[in-house]
PDB file of N, CA and C in Angstrom:
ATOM      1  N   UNK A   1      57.466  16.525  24.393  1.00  0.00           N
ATOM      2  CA  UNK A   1      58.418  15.612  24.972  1.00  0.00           C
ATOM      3  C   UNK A   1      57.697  14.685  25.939  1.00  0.00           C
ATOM      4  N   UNK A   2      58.127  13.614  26.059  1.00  0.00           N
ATOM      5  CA  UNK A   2      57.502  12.206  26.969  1.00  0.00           C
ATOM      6  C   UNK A   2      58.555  12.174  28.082  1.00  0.00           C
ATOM      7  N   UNK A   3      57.442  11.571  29.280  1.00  0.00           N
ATOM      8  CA  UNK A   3      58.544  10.999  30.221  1.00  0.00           C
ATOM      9  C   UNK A   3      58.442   9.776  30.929  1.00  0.00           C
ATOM     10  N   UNK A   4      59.527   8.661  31.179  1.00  0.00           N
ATOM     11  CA  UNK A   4      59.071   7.520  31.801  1.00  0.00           C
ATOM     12  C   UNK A   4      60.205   7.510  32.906  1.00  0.00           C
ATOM     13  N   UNK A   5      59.713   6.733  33.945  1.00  0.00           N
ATOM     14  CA  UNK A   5      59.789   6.347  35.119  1.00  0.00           C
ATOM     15  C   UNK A   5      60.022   4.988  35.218  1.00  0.00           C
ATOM     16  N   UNK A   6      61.187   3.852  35.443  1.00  0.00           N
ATOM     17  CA  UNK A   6      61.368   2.653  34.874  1.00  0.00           C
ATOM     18  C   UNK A   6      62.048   2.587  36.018  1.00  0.00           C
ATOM     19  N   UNK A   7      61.768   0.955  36.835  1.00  0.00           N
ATOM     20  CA  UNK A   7      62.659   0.082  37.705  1.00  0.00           C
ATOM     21  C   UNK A   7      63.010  -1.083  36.828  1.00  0.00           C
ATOM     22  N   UNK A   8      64.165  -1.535  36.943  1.00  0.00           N
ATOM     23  CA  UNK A   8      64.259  -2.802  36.307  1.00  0.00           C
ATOM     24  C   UNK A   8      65.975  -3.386  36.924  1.00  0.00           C
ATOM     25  N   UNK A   9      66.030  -4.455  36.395  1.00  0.00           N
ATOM     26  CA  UNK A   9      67.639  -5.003  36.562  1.00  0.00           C
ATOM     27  C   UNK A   9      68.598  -4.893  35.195  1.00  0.00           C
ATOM     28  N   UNK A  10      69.568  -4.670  35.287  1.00  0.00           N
ATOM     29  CA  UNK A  10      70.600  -4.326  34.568  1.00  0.00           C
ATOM     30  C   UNK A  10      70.985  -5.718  33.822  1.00  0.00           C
ATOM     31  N   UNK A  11      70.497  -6.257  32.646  1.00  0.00           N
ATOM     32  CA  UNK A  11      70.697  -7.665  32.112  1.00  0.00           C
ATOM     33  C   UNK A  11      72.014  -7.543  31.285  1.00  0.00           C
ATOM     34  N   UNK A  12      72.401  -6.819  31.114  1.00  0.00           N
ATOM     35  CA  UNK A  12      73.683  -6.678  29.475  1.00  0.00           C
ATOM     36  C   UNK A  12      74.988  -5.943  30.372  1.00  0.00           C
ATOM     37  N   UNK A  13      76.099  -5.935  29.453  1.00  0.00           N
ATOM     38  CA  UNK A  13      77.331  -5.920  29.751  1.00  0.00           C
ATOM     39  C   UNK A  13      77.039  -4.036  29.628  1.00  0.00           C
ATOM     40  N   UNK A  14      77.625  -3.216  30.802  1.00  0.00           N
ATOM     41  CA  UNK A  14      77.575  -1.692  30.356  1.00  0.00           C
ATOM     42  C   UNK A  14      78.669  -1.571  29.185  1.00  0.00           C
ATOM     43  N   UNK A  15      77.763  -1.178  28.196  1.00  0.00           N
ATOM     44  CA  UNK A  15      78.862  -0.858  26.980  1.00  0.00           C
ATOM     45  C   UNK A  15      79.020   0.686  26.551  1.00  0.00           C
ATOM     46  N   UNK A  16      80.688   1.070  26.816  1.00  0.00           N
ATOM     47  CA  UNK A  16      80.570   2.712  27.220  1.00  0.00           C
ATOM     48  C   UNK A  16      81.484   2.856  25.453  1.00  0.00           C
ATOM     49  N   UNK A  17      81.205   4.275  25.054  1.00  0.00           N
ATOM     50  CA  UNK A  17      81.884   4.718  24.192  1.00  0.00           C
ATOM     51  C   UNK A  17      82.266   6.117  24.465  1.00  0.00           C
ATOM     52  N   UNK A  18      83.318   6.310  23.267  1.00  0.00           N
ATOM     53  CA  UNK A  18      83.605   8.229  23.531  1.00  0.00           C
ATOM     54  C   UNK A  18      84.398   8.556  22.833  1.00  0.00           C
ATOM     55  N   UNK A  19      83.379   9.845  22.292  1.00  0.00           N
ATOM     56  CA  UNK A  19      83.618  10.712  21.174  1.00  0.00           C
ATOM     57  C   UNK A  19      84.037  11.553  21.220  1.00  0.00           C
ATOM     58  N   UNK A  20      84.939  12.271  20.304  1.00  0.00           N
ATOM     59  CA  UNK A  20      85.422  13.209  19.935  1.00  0.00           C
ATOM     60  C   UNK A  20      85.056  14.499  19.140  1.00  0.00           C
ATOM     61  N   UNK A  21      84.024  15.201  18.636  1.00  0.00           N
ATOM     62  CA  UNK A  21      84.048  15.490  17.649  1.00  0.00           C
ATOM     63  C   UNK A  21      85.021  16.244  16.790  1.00  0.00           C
ATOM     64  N   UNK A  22      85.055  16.209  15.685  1.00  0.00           N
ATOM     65  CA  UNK A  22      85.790  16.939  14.632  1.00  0.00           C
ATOM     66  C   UNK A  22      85.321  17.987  13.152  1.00  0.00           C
ATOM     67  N   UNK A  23      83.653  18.134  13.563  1.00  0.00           N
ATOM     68  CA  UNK A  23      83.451  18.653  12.253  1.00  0.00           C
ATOM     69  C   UNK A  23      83.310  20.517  13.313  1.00  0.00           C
ATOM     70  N   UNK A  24      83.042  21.128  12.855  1.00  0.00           N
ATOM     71  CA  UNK A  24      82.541  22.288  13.203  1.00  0.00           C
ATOM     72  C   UNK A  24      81.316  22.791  13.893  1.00  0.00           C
ATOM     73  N   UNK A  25      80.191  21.727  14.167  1.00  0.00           N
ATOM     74  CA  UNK A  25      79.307  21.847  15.199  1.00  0.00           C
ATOM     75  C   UNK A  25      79.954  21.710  16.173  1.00  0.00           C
ATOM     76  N   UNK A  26      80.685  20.519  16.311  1.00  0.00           N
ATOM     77  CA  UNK A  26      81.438  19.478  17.472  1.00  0.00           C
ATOM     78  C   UNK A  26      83.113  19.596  17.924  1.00  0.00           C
ATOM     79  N   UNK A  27      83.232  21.139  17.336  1.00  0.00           N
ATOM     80  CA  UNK A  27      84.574  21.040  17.613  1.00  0.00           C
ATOM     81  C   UNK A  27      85.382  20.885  18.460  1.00  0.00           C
ATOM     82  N   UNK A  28      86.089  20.145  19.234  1.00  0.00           N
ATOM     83  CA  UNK A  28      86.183  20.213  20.639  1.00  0.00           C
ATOM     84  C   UNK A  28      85.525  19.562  21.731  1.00  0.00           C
ATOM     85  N   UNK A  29      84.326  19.064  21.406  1.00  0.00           N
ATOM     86  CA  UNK A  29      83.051  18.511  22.271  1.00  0.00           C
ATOM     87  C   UNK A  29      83.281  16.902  22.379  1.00  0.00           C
ATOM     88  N   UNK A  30      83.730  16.526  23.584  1.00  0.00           N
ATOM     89  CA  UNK A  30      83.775  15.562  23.890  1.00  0.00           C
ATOM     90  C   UNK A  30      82.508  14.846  24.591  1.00  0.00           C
ATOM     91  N   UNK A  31      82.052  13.850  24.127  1.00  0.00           N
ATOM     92  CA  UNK A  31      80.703  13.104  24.308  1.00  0.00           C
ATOM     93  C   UNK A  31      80.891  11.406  24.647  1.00  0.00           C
ATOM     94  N   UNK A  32      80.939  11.410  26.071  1.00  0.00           N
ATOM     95  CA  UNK A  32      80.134   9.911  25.951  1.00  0.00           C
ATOM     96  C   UNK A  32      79.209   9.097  26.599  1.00  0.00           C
ATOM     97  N   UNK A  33      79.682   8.197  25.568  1.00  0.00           N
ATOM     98  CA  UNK A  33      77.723   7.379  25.493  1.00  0.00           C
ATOM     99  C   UNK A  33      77.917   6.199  26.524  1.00  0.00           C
ATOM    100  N   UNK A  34      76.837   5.715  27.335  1.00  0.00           N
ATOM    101  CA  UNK A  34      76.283   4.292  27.278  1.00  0.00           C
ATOM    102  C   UNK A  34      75.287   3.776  27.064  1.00  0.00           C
ATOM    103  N   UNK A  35      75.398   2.637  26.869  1.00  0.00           N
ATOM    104  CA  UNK A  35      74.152   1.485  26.905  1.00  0.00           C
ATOM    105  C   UNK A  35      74.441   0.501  27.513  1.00  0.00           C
ATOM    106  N   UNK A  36      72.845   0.055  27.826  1.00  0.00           N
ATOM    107  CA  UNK A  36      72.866  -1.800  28.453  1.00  0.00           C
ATOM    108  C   UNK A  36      71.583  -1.729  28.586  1.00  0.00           C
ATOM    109  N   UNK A  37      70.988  -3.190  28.747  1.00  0.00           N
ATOM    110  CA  UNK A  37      69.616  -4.251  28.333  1.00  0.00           C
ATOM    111  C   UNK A  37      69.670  -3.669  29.884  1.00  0.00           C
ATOM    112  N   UNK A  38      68.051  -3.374  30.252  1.00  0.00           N
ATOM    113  CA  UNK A  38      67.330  -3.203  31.619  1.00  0.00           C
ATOM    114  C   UNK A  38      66.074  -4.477  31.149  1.00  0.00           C
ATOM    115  N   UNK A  39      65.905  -5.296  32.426  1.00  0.00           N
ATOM    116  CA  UNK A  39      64.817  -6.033  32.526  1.00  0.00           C
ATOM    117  C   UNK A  39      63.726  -5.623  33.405  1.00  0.00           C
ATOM    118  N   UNK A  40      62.431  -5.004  32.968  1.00  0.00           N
ATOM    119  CA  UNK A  40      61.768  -4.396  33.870  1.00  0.00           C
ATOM    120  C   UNK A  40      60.419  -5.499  35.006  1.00  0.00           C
ATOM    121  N   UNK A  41      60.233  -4.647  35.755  1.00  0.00           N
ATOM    122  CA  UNK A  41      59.418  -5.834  36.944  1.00  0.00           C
ATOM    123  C   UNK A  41      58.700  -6.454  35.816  1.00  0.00           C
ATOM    124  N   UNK A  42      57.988  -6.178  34.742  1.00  0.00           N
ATOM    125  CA  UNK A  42      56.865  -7.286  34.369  1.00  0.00           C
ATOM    126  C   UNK A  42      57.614  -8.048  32.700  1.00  0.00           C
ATOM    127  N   UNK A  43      58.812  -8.168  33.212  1.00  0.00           N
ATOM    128  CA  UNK A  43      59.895  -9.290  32.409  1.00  0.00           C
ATOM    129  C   UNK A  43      59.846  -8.537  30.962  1.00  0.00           C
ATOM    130  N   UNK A  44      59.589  -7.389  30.468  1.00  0.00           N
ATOM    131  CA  UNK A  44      59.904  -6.386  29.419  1.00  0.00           C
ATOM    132  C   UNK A  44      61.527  -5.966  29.579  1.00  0.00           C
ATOM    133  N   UNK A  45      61.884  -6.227  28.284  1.00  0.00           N
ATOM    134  CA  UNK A  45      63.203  -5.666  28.207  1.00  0.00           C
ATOM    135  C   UNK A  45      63.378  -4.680  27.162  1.00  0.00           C
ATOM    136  N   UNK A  46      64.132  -3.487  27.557  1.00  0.00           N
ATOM    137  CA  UNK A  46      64.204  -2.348  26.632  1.00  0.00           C
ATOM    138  C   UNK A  46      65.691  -1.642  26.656  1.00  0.00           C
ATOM    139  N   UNK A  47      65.814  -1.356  26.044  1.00  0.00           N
ATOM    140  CA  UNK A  47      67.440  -0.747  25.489  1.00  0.00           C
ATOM    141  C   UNK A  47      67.478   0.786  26.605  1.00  0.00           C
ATOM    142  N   UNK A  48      68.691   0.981  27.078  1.00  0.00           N
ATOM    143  CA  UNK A  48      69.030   2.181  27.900  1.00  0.00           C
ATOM    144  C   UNK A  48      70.188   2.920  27.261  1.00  0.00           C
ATOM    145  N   UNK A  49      69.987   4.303  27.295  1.00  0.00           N
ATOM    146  CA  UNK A  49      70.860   4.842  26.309  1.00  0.00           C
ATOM    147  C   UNK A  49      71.352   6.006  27.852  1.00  0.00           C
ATOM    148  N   UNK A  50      72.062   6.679  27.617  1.00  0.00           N
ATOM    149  CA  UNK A  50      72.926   7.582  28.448  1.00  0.00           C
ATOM    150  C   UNK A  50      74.247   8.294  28.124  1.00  0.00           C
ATOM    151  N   UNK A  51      74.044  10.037  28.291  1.00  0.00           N
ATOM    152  CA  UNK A  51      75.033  10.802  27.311  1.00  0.00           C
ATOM    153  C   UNK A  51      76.031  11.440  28.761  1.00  0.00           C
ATOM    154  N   UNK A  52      77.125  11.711  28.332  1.00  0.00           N
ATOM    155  CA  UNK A  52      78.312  12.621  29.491  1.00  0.00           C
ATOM    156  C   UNK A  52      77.877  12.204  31.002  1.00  0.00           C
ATOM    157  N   UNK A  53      77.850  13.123  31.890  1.00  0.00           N
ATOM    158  CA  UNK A  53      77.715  12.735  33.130  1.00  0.00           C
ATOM    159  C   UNK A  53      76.912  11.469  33.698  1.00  0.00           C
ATOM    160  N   UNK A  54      75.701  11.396  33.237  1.00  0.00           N
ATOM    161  CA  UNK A  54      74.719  10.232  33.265  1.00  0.00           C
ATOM    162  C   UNK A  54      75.356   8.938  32.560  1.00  0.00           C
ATOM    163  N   UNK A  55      76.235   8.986  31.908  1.00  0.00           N
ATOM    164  CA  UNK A  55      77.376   7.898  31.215  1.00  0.00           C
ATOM    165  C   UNK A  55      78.191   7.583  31.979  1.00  0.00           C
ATOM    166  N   UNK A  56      79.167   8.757  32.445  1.00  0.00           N
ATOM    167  CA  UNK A  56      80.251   8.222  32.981  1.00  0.00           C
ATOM    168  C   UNK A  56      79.917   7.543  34.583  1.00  0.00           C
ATOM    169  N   UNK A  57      78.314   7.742  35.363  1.00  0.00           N
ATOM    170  CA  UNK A  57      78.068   7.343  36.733  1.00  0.00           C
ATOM    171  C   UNK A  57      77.757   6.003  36.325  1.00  0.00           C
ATOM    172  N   UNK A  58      77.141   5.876  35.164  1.00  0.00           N
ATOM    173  CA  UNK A  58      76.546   4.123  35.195  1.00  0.00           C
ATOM    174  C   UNK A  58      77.607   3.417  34.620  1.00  0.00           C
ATOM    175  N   UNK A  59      78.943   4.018  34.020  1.00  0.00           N
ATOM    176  CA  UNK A  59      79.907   3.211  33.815  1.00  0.00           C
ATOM    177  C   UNK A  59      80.714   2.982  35.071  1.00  0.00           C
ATOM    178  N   UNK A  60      80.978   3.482  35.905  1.00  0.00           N
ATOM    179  CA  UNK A  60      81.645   3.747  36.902  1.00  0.00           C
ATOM    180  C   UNK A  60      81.363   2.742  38.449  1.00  0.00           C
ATOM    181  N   UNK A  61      79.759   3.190  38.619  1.00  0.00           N
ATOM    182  CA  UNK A  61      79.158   2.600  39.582  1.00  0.00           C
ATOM    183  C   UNK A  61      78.301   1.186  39.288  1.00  0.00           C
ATOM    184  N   UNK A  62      77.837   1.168  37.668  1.00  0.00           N
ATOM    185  CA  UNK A  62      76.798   0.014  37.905  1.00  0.00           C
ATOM    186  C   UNK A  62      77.684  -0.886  37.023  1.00  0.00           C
ATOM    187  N   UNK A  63      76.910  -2.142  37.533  1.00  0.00           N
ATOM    188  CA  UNK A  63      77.107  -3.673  36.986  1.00  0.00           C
ATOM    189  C   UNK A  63      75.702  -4.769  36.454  1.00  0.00           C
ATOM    190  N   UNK A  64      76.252  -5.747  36.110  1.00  0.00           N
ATOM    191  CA  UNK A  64      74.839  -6.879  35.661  1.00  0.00           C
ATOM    192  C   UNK A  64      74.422  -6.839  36.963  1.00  0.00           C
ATOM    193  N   UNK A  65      73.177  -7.263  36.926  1.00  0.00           N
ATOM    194  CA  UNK A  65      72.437  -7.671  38.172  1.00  0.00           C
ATOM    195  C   UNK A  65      71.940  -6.746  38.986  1.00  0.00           C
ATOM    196  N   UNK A  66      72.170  -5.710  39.332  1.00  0.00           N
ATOM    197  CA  UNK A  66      72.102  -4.533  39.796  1.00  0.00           C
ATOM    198  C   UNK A  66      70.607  -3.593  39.897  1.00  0.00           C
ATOM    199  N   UNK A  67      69.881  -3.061  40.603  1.00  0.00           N
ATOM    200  CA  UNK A  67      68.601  -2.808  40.247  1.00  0.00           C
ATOM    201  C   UNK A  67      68.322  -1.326  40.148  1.00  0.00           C
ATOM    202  N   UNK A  68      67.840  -0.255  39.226  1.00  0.00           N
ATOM    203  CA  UNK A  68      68.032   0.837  39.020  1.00  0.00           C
ATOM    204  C   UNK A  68      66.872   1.364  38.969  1.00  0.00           C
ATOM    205  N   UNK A  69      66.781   2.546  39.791  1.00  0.00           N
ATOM    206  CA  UNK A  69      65.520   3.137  39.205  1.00  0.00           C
ATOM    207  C   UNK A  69      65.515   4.667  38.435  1.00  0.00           C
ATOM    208  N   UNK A  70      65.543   4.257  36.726  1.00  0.00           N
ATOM    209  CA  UNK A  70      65.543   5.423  35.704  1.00  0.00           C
ATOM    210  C   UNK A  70      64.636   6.647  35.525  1.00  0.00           C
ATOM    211  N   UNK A  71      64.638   7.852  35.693  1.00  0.00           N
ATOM    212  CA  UNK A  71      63.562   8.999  34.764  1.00  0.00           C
ATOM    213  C   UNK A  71      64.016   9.083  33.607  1.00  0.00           C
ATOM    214  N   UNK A  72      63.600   9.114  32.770  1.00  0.00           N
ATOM    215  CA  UNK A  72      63.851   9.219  31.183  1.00  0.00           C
ATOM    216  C   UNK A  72      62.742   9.521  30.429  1.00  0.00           C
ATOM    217  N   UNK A  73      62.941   9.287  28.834  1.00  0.00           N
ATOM    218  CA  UNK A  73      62.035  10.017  28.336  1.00  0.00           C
ATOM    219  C   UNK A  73      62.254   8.864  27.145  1.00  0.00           C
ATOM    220  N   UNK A  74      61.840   8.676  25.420  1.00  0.00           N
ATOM    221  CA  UNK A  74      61.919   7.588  24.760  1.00  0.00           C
ATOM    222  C   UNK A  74      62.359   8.496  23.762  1.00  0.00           C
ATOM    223  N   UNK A  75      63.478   8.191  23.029  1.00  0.00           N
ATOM    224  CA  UNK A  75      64.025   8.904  21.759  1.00  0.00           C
ATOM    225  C   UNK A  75      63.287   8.865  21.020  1.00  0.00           C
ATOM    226  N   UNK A  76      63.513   8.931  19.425  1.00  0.00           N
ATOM    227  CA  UNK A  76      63.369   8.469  18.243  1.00  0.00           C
ATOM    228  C   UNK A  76      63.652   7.327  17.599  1.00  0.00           C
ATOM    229  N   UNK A  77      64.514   6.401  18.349  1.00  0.00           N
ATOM    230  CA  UNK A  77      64.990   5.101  18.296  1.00  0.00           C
ATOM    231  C   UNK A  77      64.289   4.460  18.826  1.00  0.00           C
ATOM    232  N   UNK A  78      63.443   4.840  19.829  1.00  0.00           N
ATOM    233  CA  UNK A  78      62.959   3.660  20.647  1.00  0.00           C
ATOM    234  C   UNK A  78      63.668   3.089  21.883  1.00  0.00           C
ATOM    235  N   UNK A  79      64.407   4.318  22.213  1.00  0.00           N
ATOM    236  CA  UNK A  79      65.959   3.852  23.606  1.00  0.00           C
ATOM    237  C   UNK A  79      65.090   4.852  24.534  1.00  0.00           C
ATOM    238  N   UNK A  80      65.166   4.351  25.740  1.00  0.00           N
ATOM    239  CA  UNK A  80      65.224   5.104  26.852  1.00  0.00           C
ATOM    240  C   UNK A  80      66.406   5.793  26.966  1.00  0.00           C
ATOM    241  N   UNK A  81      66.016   6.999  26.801  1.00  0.00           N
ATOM    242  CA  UNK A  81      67.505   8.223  27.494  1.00  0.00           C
ATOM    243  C   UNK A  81      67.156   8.183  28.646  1.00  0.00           C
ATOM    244  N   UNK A  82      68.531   8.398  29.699  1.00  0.00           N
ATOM    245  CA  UNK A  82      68.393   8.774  30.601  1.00  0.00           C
ATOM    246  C   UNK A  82      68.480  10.088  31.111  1.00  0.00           C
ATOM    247  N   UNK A  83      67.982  10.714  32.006  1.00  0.00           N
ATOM    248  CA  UNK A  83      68.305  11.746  32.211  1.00  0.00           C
ATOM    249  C   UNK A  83      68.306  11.750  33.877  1.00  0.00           C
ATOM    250  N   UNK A  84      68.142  10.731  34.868  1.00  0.00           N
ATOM    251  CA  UNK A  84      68.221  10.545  36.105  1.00  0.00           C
ATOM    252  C   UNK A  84      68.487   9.035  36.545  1.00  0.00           C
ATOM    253  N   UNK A  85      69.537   8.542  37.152  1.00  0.00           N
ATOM    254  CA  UNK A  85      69.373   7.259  37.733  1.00  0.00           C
ATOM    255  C   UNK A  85      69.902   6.854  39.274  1.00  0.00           C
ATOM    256  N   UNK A  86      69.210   6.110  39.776  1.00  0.00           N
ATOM    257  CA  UNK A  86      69.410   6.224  40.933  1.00  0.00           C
ATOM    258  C   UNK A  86      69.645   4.737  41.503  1.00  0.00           C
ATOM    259  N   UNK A  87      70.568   3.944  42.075  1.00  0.00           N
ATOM    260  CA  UNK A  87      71.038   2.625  41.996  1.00  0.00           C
ATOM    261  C   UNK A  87      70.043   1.963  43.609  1.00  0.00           C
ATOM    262  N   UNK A  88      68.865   1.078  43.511  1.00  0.00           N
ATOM    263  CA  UNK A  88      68.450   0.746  44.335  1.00  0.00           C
ATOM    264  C   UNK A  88      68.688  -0.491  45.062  1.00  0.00           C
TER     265      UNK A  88
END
């Protein structure tokens, strides 16, 4: 497993979703997601992904413009998960 450490500004609209599941892994398991575009200090922009609790704080508390500093790690997609954020 990898881990990154990312400051950047919040460029994109927080776009929240939420799931339900219904098959038999997921029975019952309510899940949700966000995303939004982070612009990092050296003008790199990369996709931010975020599951349940870590979802519902950056839907809640953050906005565009906003400056964050992420721990995460890089999926299989190529998204930063989050797994810590902290609004600076």
């Amino acid at each position: 497993m990898n881990i990154c450490f990312l400051i950047g500004k919040i460029i994109s609209k927080i776009e929240f979703d939420f799931v339900i599941g219904d098959n038999k892994n997921f029975k019952n398991r309510k899940i949700s997601i966000v995303r939004f575009g982070l612009k990092l200090l050296d003008k790199n922009i990369v996709n931010i992904i975020g599951y349940n609790n870590v979802a519902d704080f950056c839907y809640q508390k953050l906005k565009i413009g906003e400056n964050v500093f992420i721990q995460g790690f890089i999926n299989n997609s190529g998204e930063i998960e989050i797994k810590n954020i902290i609004l600076i």
